[in-house]
Protein backbone atom coordinates (compact mmCIF):
# COMPACT_ATOMS: atom_id res chain seq x y z
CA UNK A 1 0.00 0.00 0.00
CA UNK A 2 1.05 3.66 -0.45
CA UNK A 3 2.23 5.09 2.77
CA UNK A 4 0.98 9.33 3.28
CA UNK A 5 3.50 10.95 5.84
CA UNK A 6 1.98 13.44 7.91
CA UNK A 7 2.24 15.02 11.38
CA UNK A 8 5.12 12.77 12.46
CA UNK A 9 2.71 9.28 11.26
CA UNK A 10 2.70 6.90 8.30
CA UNK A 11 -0.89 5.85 7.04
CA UNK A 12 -1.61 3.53 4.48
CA UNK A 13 -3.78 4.49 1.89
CA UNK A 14 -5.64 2.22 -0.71
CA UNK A 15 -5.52 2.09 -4.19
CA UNK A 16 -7.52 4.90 -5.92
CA UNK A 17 -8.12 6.68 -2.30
CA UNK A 18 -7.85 10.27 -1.72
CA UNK A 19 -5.43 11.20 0.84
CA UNK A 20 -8.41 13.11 2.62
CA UNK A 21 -10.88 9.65 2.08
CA UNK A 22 -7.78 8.09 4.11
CA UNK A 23 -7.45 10.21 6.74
CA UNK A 24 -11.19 9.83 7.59
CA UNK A 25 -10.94 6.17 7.25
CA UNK A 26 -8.09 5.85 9.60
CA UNK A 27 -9.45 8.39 12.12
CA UNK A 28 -6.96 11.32 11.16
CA UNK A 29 -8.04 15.09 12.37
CA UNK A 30 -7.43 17.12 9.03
CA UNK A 31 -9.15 20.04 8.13
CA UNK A 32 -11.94 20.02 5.47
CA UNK A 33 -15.47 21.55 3.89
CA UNK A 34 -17.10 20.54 1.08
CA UNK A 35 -14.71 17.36 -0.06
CA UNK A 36 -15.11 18.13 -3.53
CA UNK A 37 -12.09 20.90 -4.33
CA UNK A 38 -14.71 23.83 -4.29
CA UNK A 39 -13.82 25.17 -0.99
CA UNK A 40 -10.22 24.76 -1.05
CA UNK A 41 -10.84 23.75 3.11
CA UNK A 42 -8.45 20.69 2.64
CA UNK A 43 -5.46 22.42 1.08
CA UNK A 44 -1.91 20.84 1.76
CA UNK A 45 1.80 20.99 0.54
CA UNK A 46 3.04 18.09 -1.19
CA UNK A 47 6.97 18.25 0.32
CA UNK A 48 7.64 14.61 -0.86
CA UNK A 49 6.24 12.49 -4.05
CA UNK A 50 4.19 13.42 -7.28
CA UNK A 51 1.20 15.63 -7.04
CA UNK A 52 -1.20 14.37 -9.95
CA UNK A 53 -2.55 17.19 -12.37
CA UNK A 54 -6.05 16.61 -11.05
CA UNK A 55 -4.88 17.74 -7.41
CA UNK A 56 -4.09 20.94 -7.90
CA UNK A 57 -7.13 21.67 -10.65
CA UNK A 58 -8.26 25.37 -9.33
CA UNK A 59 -5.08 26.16 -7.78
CA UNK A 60 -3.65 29.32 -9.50
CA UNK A 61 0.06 29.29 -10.84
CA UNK A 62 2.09 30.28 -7.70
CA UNK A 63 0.59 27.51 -5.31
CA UNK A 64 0.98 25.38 -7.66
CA UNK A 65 4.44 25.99 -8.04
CA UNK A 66 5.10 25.60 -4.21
CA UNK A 67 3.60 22.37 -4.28
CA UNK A 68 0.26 23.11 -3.10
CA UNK A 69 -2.54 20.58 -3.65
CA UNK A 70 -6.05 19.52 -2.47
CA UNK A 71 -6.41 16.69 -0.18
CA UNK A 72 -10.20 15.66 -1.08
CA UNK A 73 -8.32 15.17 -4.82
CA UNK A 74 -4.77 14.25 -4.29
CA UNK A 75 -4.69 10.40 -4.98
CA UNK A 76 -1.04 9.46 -4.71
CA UNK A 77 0.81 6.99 -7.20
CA UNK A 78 3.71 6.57 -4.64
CA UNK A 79 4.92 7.27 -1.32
CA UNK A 80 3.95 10.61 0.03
CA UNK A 81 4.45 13.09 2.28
CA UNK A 82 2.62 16.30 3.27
CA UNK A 83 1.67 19.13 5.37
CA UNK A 84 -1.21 20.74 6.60
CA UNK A 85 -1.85 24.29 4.20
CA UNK A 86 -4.12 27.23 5.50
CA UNK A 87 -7.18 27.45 3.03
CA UNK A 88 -6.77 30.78 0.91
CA UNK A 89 -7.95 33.92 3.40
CA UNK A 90 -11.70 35.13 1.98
CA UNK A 91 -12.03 38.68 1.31
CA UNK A 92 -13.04 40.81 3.48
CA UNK A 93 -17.03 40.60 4.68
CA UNK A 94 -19.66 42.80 3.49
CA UNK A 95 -17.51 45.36 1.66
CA UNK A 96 -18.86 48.55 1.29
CA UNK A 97 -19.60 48.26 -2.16
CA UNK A 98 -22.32 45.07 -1.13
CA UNK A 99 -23.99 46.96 2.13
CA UNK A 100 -28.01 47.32 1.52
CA UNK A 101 -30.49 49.39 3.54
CA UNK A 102 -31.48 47.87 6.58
CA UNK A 103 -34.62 45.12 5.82
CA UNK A 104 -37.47 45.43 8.25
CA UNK A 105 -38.70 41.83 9.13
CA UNK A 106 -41.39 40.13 9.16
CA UNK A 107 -42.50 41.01 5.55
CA UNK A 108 -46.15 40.50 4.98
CA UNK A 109 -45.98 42.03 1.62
CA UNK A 110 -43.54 39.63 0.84
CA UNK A 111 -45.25 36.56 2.52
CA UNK A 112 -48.34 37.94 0.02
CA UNK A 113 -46.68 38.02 -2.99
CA UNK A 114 -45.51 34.25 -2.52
CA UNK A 115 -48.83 33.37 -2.33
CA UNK A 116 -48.73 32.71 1.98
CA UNK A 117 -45.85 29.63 1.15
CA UNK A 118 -47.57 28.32 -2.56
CA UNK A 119 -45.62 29.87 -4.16
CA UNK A 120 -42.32 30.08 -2.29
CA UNK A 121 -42.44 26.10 -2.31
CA UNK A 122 -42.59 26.19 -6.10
CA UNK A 123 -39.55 28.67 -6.12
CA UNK A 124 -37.83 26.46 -3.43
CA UNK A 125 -38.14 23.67 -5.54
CA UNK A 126 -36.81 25.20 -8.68
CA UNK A 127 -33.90 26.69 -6.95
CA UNK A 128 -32.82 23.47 -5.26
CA UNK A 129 -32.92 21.26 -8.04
CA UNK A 130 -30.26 23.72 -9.98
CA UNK A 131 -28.23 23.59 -6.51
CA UNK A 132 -27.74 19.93 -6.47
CA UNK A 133 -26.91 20.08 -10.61
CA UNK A 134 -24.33 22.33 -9.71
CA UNK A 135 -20.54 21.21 -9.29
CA UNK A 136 -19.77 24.13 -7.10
CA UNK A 137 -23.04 23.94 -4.44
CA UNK A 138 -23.80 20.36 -4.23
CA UNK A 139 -20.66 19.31 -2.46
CA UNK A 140 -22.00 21.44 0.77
CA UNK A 141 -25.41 18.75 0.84
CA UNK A 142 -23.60 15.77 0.96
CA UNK A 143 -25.61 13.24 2.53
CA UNK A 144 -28.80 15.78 2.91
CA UNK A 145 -31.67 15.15 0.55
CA UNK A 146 -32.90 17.59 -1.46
CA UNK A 147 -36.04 17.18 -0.35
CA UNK A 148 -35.16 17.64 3.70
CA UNK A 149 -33.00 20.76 2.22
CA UNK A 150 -36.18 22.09 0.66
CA UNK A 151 -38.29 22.08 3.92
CA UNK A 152 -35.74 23.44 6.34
CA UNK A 153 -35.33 26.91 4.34
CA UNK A 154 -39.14 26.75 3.57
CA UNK A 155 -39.68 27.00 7.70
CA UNK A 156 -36.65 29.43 7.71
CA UNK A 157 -37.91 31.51 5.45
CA UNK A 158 -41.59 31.55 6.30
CA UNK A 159 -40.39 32.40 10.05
CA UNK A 160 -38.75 35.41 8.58
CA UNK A 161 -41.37 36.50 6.53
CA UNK A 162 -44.57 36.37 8.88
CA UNK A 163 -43.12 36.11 12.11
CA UNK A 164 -44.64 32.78 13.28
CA UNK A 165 -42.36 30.39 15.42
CA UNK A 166 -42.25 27.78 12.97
CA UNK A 167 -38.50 26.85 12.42
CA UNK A 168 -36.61 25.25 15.10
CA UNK A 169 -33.16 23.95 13.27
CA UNK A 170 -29.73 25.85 14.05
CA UNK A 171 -29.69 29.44 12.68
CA UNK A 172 -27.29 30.32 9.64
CA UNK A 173 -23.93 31.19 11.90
CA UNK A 174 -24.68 27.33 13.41
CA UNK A 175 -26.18 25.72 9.99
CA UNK A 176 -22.93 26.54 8.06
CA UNK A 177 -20.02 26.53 10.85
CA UNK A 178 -17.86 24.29 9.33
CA UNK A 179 -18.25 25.57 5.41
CA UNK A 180 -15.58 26.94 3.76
CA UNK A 181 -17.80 30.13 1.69
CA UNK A 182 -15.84 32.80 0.09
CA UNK A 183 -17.22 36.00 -0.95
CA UNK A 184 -17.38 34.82 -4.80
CA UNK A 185 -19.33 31.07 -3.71
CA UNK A 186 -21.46 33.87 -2.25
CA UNK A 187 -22.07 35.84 -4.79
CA UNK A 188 -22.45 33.07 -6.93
CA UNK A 189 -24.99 31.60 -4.74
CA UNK A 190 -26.85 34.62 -4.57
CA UNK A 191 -27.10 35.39 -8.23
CA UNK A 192 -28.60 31.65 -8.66
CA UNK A 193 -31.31 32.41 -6.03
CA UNK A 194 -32.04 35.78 -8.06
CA UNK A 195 -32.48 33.72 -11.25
CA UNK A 196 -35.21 32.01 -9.81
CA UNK A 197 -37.13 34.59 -7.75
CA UNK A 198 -36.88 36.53 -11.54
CA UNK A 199 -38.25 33.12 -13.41
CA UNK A 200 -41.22 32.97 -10.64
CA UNK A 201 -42.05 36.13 -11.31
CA UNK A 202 -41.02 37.79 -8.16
CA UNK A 203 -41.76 41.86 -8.85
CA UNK A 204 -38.45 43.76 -8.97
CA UNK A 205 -38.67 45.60 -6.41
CA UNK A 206 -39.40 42.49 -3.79
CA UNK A 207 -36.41 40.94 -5.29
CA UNK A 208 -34.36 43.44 -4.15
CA UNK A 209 -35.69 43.48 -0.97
CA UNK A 210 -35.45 39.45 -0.54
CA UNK A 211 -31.64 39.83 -1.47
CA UNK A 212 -30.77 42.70 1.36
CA UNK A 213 -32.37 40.09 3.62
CA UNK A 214 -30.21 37.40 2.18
CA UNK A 215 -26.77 39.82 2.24
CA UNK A 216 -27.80 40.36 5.99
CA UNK A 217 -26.11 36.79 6.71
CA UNK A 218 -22.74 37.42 4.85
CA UNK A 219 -20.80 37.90 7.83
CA UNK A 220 -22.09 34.79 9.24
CA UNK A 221 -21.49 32.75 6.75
CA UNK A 222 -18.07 33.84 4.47
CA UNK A 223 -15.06 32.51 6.31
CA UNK A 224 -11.97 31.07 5.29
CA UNK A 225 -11.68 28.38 7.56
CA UNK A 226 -14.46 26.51 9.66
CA UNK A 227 -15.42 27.81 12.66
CA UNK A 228 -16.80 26.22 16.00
CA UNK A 229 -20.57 25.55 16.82
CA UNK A 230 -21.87 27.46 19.32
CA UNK A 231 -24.48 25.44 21.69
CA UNK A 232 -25.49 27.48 24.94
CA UNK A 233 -22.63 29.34 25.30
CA UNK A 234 -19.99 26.49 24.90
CA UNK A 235 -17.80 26.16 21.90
CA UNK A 236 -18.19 22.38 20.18
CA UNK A 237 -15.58 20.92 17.77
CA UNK A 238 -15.40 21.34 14.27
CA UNK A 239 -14.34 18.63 13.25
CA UNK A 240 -12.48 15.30 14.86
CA UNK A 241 -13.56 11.53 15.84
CA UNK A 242 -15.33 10.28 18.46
CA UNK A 243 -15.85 6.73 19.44
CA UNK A 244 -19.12 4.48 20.34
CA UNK A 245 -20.30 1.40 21.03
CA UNK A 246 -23.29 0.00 18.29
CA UNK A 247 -26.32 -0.20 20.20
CA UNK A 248 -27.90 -1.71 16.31
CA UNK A 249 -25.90 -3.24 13.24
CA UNK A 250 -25.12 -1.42 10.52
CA UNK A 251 -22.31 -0.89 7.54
CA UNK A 252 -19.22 0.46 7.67
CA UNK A 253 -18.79 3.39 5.60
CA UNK A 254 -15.43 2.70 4.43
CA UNK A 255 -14.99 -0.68 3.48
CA UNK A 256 -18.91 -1.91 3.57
CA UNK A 257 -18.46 -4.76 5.82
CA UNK A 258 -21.26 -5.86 8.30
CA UNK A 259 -20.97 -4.18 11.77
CA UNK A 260 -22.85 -6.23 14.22
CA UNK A 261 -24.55 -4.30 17.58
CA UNK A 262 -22.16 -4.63 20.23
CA UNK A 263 -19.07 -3.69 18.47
CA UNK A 264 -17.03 -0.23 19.05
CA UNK A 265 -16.53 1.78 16.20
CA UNK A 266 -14.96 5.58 15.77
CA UNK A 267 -17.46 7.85 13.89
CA UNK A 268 -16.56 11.52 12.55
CA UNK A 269 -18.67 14.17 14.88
CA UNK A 270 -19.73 16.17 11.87
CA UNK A 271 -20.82 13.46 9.12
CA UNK A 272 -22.15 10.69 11.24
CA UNK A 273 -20.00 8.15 9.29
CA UNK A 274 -18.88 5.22 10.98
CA UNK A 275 -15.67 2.86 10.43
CA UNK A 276 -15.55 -0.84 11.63
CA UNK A 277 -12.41 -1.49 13.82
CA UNK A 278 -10.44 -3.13 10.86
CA UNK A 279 -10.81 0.29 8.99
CA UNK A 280 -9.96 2.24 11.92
CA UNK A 281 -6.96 0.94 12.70
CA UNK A 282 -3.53 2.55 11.14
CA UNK A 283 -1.38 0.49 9.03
């Protein structure tokens, strides 16, 4: 097997594995956002071995010079060895030149014109189904249906709008701690929702008004580098492994094997996936 150097520790990785698919497997803290290179979260240096073309796809000229690559696509042919890099720093929140008036909330003009939730489902819906077609957003709803996405930011958004008490998930700042959103996935985020308030025939002037609300959450939500969740005043990890004993069987999400109830396993805190003891353990 290939051996990855890193941190002082040799892992073995499998053939065709990404060096960030084996550092999950084997239980390996490393830091990471969307796991499809859009978010540049998992960026390393290469200091030993070949860095394939595909790892470094997005990278401009310079980093790629120094060696720079993306763990979620570096899939070594050889021996490795690497270090930790600090994702690219995101420009500054909320520059001047985005700032909108102040939006006074709840909006029952705007709850009217979409048709008290008819017609905001329709335009959820629409807007969704382009986010999970797209290479850049779908990477952040890994493992979330685009169904359960669709309700969540209907019950957002309807508590917004009217006022009612009707959403109880985690609020943006919490939702999207440990995403890796630049001012341009932003932007480009943004623009896509504005397509689709247009195509539903949203009047202009509400449009506006629906994306001042939306630029309100910029500063909770652009980052270069995942932040903690915040539960009742106590600061959770972002990341890292914990470890549990199966109370039901299930499959191991690395290798697919049967794990019967009874047996410990180490999961990853944030995306619930669990590894048998066999794929836990380091080579």
């Amino acid at each position: 097997m290939t051996q990855i150097r890193y941190a002082g520790n040799s892992y073995a990785a499998r053939a065709g594995e990404s060096v960030l698919d084996t550092f999950l497997r084997l239980g390996v803290e490393f830091p990471f956002s969307c796991r499809k290179g859009t978010c540049h979260g998992c960026l390393c240096r290469v200091t030993a071995g070949v860095i394939p073309a595909e790892a470094q796809r997005g990278l401009d000229a310079e980093r790629c010079a120094q060696g720079y690559a993306l763990a979620c696509r570096l899939r070594p042919a050889g021996d490795m060895e690497i270090v930790s890099g600090k994702a690219p720093a995101a420009a500054p929140a909320c520059p001047a030149a985005r700032r909108s008036p102040p939006v006074t909330l709840p909006d029952a003009e705007m709850w009217q014109a979409l048709q008290q939730g008819v017609l905001l489902n329709t335009l959820l819906e629409d807007f969704y189904t382009r986010v999970y077609a797209d290479a850049r957003l779908a990477p952040f709803f890994h493992g979330v249906t685009k169904q359960r996405a669709i309700e969540k930011q209907f019950l957002f958004l309807r508590q917004l709008f009217t006022g009612e008490k009707v959403y109880f998930g985690d609020r943006p700042r919490n939702a999207h701690h440990w995403m890796v959103i630049s001012d341009e996935l932003f932007d480009y985020r943004e623009h896509l929702m504005e397509s689709c308030l247009r195509a539903h025939g949203l009047p202009e002037y509400l449009i506006t008004r629906w994306l001042a609300m939306e630029e309100g959450f910029r500063a909770d939500l652009v980052k270069a580098e995942p932040r903690k969740r915040v539960m009742g005043g106590m600061e959770l990890p972002v990341d890292g492994f914990g470890e549990t004993v199966m109370e039901v069987g299930t499959l191991c999400d690395s290798c697919g094997g049967e794990i019967d109830a009874g047996t410990p396993v180490r999961y990853h805190l944030r995306l619930g996936t669990t590894y048998c003891p066999g794929c836990a353990l380091s080579a």
